[in-house]
N, C-alpha and C. Protein backbone atom coordinates (compact mmCIF):
# COMPACT_ATOMS: atom_id res chain seq x y z
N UNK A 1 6.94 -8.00 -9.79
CA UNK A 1 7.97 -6.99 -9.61
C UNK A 1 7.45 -5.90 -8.67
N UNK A 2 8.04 -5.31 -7.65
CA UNK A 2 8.13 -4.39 -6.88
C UNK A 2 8.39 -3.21 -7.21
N UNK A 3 7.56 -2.33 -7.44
CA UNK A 3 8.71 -0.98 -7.60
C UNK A 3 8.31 -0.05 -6.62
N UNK A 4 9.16 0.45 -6.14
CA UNK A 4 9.42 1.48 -5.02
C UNK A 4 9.77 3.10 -5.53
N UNK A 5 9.63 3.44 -4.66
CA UNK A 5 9.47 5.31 -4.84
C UNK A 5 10.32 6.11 -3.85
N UNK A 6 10.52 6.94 -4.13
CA UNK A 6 11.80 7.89 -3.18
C UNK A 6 10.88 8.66 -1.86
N UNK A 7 11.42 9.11 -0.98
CA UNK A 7 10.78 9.60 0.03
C UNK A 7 10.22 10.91 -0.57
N UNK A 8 10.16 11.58 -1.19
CA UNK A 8 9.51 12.58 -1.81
C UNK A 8 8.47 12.01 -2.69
N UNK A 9 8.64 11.00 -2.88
CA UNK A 9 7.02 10.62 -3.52
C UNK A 9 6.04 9.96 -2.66
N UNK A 10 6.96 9.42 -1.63
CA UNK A 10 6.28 9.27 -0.57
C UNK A 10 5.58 9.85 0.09
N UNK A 11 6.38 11.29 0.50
CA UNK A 11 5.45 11.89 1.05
C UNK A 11 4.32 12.92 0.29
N UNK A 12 4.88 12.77 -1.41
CA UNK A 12 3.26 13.21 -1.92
C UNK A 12 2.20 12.41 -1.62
N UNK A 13 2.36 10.95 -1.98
CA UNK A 13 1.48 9.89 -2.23
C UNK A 13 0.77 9.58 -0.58
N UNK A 14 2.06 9.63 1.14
CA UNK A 14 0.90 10.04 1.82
C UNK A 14 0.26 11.35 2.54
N UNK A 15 0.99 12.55 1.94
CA UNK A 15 0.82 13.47 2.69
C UNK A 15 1.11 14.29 3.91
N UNK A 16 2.09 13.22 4.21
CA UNK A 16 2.82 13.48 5.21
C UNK A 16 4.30 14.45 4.69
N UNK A 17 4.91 14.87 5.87
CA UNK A 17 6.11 15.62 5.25
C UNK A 17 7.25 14.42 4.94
N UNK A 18 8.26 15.19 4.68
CA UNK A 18 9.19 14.03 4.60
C UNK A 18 10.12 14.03 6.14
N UNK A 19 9.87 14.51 6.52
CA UNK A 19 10.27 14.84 8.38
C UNK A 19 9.55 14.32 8.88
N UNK A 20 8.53 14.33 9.06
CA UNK A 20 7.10 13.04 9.67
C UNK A 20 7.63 11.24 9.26
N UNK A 21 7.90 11.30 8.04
CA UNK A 21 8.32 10.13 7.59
C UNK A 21 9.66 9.40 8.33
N UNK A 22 10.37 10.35 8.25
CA UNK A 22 11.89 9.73 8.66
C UNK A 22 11.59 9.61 10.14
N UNK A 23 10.46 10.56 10.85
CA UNK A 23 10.44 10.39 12.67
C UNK A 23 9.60 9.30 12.69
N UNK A 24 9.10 8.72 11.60
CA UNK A 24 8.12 7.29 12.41
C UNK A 24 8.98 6.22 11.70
N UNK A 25 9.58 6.61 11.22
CA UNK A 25 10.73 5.40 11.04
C UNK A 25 11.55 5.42 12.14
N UNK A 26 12.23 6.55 12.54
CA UNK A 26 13.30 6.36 13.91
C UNK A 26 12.48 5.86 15.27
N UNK A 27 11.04 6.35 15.33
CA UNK A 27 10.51 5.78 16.60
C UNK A 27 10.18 4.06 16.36
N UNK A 28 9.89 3.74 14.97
CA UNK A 28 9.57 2.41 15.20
C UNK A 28 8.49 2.30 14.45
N UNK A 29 7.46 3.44 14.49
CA UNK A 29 6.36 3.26 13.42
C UNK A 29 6.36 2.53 12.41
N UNK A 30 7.25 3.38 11.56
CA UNK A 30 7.71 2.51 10.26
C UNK A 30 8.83 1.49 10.55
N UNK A 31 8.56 0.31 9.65
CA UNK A 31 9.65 -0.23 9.80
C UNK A 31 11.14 0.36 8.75
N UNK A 32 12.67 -0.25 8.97
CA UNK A 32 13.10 0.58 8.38
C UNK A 32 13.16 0.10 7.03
N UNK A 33 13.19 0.94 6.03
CA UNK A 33 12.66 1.43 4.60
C UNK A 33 13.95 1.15 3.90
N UNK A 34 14.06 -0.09 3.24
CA UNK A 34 15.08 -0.13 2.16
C UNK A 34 15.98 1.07 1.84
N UNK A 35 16.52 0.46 1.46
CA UNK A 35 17.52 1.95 0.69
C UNK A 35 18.68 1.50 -0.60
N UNK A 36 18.91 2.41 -1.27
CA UNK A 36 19.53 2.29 -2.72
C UNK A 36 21.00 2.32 -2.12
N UNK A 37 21.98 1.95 -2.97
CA UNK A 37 23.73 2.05 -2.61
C UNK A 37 23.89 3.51 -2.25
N UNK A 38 23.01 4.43 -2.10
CA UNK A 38 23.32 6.14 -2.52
C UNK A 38 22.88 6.14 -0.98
N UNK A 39 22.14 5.28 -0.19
CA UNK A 39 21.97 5.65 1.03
C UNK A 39 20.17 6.31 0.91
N UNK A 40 19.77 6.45 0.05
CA UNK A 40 17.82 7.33 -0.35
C UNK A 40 17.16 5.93 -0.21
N UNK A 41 16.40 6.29 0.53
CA UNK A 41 15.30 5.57 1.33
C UNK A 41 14.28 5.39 -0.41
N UNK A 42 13.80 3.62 -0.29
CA UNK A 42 12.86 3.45 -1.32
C UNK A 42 11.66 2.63 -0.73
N UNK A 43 10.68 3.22 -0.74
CA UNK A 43 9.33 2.84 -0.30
C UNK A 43 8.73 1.76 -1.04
N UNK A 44 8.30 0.90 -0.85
CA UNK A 44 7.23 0.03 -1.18
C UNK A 44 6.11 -0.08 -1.36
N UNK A 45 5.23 -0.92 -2.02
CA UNK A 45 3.87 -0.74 -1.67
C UNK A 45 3.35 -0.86 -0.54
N UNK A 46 3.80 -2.03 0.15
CA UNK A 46 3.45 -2.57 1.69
C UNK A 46 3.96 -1.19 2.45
N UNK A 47 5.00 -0.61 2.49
CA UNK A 47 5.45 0.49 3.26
C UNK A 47 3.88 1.43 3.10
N UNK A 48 3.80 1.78 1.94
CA UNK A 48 2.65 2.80 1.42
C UNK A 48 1.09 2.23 2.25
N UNK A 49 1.04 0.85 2.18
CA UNK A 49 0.04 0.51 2.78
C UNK A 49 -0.59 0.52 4.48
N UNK A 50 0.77 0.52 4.60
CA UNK A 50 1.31 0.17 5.84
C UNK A 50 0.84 2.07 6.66
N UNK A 51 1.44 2.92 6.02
CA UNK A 51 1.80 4.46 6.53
C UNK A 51 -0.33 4.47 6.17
N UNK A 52 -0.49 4.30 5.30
CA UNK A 52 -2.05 4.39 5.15
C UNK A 52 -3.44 4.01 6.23
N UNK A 53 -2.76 3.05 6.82
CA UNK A 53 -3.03 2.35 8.00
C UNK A 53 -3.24 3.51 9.12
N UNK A 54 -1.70 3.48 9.26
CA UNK A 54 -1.33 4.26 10.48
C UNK A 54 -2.37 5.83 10.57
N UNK A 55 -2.24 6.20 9.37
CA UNK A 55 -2.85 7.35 8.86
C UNK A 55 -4.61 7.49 9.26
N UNK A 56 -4.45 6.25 8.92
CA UNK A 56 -6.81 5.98 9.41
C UNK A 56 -6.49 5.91 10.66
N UNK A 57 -5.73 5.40 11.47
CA UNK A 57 -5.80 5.27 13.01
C UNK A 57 -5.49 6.70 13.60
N UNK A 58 -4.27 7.47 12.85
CA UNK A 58 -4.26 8.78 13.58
C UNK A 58 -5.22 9.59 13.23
N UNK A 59 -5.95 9.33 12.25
CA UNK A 59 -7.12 10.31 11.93
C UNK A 59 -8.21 10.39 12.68
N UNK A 60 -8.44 9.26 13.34
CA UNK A 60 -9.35 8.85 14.15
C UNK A 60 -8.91 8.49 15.59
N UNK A 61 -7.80 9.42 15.92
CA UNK A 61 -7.50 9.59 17.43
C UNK A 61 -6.79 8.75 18.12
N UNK A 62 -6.16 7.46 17.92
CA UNK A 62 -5.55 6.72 18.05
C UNK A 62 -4.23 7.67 18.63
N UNK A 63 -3.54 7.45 19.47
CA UNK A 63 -1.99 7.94 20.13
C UNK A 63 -0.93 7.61 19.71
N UNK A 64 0.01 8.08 19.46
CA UNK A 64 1.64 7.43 19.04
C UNK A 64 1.35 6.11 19.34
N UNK A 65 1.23 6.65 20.84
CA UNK A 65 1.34 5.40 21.67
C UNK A 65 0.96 3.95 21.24
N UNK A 66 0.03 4.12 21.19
CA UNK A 66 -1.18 3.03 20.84
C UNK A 66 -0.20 2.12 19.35
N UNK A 67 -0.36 3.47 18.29
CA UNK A 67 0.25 3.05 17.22
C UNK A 67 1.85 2.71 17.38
N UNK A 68 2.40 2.95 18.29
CA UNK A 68 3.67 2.38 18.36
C UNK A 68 3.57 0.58 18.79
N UNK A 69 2.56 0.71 19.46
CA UNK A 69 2.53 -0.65 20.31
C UNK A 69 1.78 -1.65 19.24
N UNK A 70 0.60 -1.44 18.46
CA UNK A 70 0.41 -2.06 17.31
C UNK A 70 1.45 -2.50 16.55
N UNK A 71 2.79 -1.01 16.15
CA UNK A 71 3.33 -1.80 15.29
C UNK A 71 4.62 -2.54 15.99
N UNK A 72 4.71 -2.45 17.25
CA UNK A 72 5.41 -3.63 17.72
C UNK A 72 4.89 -5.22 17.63
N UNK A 73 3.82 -4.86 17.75
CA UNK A 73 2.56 -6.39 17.98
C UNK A 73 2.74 -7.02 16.23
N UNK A 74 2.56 -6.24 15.37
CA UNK A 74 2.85 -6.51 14.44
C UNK A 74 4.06 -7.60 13.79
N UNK A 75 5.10 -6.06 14.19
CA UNK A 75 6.25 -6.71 14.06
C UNK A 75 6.80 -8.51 14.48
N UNK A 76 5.60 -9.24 15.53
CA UNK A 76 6.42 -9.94 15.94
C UNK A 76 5.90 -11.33 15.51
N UNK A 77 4.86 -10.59 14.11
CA UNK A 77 4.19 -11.51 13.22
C UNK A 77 3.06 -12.65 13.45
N UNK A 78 2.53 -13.43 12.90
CA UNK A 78 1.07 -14.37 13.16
C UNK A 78 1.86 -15.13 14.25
N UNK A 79 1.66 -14.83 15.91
CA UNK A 79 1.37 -15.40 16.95
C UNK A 79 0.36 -15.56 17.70
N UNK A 80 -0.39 -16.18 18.48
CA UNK A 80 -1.46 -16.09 19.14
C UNK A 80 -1.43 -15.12 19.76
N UNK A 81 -0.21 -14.79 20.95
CA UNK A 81 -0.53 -13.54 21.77
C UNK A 81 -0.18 -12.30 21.18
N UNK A 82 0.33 -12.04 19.65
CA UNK A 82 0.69 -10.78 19.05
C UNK A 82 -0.59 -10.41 18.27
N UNK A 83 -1.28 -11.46 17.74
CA UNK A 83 -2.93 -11.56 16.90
C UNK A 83 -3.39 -11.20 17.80
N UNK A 84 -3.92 -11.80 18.64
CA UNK A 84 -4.95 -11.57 19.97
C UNK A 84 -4.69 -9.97 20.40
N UNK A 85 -3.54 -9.79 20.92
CA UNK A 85 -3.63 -8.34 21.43
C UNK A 85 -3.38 -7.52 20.45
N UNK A 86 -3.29 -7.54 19.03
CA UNK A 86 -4.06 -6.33 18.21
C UNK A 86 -5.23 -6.20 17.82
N UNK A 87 -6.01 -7.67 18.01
CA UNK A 87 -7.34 -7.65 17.45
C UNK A 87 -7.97 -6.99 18.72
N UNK A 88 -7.68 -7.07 20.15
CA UNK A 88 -8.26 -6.20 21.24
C UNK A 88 -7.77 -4.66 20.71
N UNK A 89 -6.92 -4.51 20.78
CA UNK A 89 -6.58 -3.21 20.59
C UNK A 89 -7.23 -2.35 19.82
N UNK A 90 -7.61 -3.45 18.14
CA UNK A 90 -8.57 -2.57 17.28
C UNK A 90 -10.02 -2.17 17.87
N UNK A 91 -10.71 -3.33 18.65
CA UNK A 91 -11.70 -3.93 18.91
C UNK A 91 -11.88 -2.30 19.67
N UNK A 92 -10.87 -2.36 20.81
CA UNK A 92 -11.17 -1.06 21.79
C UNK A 92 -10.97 0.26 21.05
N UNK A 93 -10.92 0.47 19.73
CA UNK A 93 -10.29 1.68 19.29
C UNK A 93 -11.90 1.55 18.59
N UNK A 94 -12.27 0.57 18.27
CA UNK A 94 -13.65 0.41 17.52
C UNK A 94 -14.68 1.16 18.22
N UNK A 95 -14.60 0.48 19.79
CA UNK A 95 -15.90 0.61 20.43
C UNK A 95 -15.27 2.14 21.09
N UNK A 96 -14.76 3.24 21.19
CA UNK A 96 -14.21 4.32 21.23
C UNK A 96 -14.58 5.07 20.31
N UNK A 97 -14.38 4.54 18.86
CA UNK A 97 -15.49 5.34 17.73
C UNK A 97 -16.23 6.08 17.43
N UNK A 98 -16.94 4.23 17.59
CA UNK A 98 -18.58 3.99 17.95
C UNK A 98 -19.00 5.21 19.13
N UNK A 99 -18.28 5.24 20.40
CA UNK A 99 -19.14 6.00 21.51
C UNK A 99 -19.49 7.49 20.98
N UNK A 100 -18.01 7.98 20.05
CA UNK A 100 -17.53 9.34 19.40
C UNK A 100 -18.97 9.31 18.25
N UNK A 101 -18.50 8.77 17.90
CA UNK A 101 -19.61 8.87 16.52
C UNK A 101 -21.50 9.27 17.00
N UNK A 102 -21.43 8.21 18.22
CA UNK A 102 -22.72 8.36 18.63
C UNK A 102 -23.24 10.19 19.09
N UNK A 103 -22.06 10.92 20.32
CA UNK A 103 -22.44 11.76 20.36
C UNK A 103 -22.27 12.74 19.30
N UNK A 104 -21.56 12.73 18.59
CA UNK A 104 -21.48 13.48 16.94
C UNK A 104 -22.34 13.29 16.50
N UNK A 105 -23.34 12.22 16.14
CA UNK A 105 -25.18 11.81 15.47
C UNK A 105 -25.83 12.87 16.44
N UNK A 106 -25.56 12.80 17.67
CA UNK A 106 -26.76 13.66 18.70
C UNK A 106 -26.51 14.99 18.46
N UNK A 107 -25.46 15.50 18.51
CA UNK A 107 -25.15 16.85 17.85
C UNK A 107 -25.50 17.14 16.71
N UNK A 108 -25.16 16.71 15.56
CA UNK A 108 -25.53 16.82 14.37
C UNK A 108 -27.20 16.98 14.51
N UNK A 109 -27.65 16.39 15.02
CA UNK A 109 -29.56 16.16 15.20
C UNK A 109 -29.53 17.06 15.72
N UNK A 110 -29.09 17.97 16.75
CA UNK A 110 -29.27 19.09 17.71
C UNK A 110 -29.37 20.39 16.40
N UNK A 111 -27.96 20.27 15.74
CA UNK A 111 -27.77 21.05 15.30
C UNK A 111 -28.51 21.49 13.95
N UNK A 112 -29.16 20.31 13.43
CA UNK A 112 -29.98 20.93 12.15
C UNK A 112 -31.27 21.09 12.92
N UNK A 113 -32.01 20.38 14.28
CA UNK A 113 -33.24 20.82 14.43
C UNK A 113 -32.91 22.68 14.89
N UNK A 114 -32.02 22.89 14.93
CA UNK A 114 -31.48 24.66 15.00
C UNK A 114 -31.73 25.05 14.26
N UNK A 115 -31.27 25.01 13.00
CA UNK A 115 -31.41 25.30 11.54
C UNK A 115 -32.59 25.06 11.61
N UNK A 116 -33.59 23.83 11.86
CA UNK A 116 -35.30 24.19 11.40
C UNK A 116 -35.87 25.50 12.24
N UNK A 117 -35.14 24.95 13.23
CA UNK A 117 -36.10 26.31 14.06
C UNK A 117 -35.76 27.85 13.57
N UNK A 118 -34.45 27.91 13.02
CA UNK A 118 -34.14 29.17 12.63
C UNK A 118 -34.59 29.61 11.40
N UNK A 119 -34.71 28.85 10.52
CA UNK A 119 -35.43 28.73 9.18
C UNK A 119 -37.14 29.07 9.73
N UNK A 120 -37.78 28.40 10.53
CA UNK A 120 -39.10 28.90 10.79
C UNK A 120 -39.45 30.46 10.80
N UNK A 121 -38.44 30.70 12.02
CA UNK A 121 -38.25 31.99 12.25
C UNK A 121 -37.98 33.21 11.32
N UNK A 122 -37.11 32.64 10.32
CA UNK A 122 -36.89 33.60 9.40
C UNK A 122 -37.55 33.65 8.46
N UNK A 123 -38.83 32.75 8.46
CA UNK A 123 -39.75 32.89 7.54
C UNK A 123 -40.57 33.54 7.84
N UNK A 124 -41.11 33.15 9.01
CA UNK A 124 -42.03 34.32 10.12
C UNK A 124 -41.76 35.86 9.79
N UNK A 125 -40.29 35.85 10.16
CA UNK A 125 -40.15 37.25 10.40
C UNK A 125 -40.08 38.16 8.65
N UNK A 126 -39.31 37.16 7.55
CA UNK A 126 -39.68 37.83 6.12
C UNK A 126 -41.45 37.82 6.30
N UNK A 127 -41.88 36.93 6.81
CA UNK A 127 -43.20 37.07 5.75
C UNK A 127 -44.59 38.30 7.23
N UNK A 128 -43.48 38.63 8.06
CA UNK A 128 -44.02 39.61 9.09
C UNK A 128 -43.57 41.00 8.38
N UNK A 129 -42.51 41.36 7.47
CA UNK A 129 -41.74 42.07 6.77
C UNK A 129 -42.65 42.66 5.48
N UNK A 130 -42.67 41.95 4.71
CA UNK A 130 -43.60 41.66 3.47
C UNK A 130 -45.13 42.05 4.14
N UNK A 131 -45.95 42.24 4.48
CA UNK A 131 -47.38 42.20 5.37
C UNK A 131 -47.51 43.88 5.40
């Protein structure tokens, strides 16, 4: 059994507004979202899984863009050339990361050998204080 949730629990459960929700449904992001005889949009798990997705990719810099074109590729289900060009797509969003991540490690290293050096210093200078 399926059970689904109203767009207000939706957008507790992803954090998004409920205006964010309904605009990645009209662009295509989302696909469109069931609905009750009353016309209220009912979410799914796969929907939920789905916006969760999208969510790690925009968190990590990914473009509408990009994510629009995934979920077209998607949409057009297990084909060779719809598989193939999302598994590039991730592949290049991977190695984009990876490059990000790398200079974020070099910074991070920059930035606590700061902190040692400033910590030296301020030991120096308490224990030049104290004397």
């Amino acid at each position: 059994m399926t059970t689904s949730i109203s767009i207000q629990q939706a957008s507790a459960a992803t954090g998004l507004s409920i205006h964010t929700l309904r605009y990645y449904e009209r662009i295509g992001l989302i696909d469109p979202v069931p609905r009750q005889s009353n016309q209220h949009r009912l979410y799914r798990q796969e929907d939920l899984r789905w916006i969760e997705f999208l969510l790690r990719l925009r968190a990590t810099g990914m473009s509408i863009q990009q994510m629009l074109r995934y979920a077209e590729l998607r949409r057009m289900g297990e084909q060779l050339g719809s598989v193939s060009e999302r598994k590039v797509l991730l592949e290049q969003h991977a190695e984009t990361l990876e490059a990000e991540l790398l200079v974020l490690q070099d910074t991070l290293a920059m930035l606590r050998d700061k902190v040692a050096l400033y910590a030296g210093m301020e030991e120096k200078l308490k224990a030049t204080l104290n004397a």
